[in-house]
Protein backbone atom coordinates (compact mmCIF):
# COMPACT_ATOMS: atom_id res chain seq x y z
CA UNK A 1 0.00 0.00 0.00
CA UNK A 2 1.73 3.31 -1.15
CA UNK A 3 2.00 5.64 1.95
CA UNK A 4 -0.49 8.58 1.84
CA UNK A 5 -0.11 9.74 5.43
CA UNK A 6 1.56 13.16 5.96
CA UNK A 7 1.73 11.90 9.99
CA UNK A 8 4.01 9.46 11.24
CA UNK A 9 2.88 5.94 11.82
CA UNK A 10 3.42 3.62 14.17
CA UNK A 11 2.62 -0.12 14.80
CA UNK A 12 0.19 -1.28 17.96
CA UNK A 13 -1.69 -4.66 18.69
CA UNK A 14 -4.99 -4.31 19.65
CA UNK A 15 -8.74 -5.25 18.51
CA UNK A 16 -11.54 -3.18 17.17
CA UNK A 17 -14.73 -3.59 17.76
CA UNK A 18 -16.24 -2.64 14.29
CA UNK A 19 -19.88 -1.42 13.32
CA UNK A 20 -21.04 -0.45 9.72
CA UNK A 21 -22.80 3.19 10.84
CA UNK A 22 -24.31 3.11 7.35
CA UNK A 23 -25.97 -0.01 7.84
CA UNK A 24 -28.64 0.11 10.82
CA UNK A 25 -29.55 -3.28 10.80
CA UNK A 26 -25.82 -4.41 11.12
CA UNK A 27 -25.19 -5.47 14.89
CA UNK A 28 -21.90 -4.54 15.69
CA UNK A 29 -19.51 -7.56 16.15
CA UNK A 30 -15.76 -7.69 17.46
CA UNK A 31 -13.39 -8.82 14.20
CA UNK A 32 -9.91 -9.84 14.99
CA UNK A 33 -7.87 -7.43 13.30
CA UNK A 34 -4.22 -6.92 12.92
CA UNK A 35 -3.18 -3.40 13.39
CA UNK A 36 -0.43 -2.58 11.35
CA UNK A 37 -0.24 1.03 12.41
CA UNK A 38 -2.39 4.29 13.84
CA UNK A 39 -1.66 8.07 13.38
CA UNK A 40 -3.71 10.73 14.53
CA UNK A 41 -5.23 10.54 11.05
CA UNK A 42 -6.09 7.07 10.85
CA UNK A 43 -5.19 3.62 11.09
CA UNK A 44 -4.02 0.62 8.70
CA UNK A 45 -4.86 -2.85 9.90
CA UNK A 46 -5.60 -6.33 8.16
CA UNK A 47 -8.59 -8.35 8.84
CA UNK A 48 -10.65 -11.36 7.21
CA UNK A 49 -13.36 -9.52 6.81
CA UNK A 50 -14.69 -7.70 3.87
CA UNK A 51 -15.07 -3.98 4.45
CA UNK A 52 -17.04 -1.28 2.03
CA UNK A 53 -15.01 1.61 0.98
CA UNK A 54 -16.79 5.02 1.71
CA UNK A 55 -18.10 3.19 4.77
CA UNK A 56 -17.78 4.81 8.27
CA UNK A 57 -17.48 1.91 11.22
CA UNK A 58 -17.52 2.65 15.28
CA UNK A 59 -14.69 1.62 17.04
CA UNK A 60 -12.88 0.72 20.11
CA UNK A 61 -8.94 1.14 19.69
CA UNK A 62 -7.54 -0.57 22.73
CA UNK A 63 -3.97 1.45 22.94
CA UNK A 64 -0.39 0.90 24.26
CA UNK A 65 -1.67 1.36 27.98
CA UNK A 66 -4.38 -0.45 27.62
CA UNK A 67 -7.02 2.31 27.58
CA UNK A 68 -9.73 2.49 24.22
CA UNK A 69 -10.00 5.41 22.40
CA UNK A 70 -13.51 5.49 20.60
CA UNK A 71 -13.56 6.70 17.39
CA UNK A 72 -15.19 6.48 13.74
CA UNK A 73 -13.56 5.18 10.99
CA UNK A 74 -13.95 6.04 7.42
CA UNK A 75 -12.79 3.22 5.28
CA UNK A 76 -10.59 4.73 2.12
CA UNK A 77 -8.89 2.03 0.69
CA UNK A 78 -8.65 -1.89 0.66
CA UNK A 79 -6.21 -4.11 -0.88
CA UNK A 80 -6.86 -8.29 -1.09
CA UNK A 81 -4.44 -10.43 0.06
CA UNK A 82 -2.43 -13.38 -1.38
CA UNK A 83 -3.80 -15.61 1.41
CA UNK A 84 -7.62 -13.49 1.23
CA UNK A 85 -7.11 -10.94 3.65
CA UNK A 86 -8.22 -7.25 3.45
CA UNK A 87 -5.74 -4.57 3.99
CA UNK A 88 -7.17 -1.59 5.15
CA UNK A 89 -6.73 1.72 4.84
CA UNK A 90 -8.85 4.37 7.14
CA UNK A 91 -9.22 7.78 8.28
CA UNK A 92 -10.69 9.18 11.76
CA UNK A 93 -13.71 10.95 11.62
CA UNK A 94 -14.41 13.76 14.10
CA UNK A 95 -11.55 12.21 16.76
CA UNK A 96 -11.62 14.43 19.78
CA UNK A 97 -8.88 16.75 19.99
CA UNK A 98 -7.81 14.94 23.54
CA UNK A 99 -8.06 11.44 21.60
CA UNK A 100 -5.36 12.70 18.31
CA UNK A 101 -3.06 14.50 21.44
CA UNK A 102 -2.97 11.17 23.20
CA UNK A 103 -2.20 9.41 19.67
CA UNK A 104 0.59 12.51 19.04
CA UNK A 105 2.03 11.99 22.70
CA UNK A 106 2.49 8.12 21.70
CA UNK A 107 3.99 9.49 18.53
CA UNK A 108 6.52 11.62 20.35
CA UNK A 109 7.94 9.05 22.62
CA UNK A 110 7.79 6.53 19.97
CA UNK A 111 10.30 8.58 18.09
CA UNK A 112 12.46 9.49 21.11
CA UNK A 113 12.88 5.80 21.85
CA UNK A 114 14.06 5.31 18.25
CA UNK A 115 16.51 8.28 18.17
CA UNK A 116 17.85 6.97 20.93
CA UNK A 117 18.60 3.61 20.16
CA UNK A 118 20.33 4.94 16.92
């Protein structure tokens, strides 16, 4: 997937709990997802299930100290798989300025740790 971000990523494991908000009579249902990495734009992860571009899905980020940030999702891209996965590609809509500093304070110390091991 060709990066698009203009904020630096980084890689987290966690689970989403995803819902289709365009779709009322979709219950929402927890997917296991790979999260390949979250800015305070947006997130990549891969999961099993198919996903609608244009679609906007509730979610429940579980982060590096184990608190959830929840947030909407706007689905932007998606990429198959050799072995029939979906990569995805997302953007947050209308994250909370306190939820994107949290992200950004992640971000920071993220980068710290990496200058330092240099």
């Amino acid at each position: 997937m060709q990066e698009k971000r203009n904020s630096r990523r980084m890689s987290l494991s966690a689970k989403l709990l995803i819902k289709n908000m365009h779709d009322t009579s979709d219950k929402p249902e927890e997917i296991e997802i790979e999260v390949l990495d979250v800015s305070k734009t947006g997130v990549g992860f891969i999961c099993n299930t198919p996903l609608t571009i244009g679609a906007v899905y509730e979610t429940l980020l579980k982060i590096w100290n184990d608190d959830e940030i929840h947030a909407f999702l706007k689905i932007v891209r998606i990429e198959q798989t050799e072995d029939e996965k979906y990569m995805c590609g997302t953007i947050f809509i209308g994250l909370p300025e306190m939820n994107a500093a949290r992200i950004e304070v992640y971000e920071l110390m993220t980068r710290i740790q990496g200058e330092e091991g240099k």
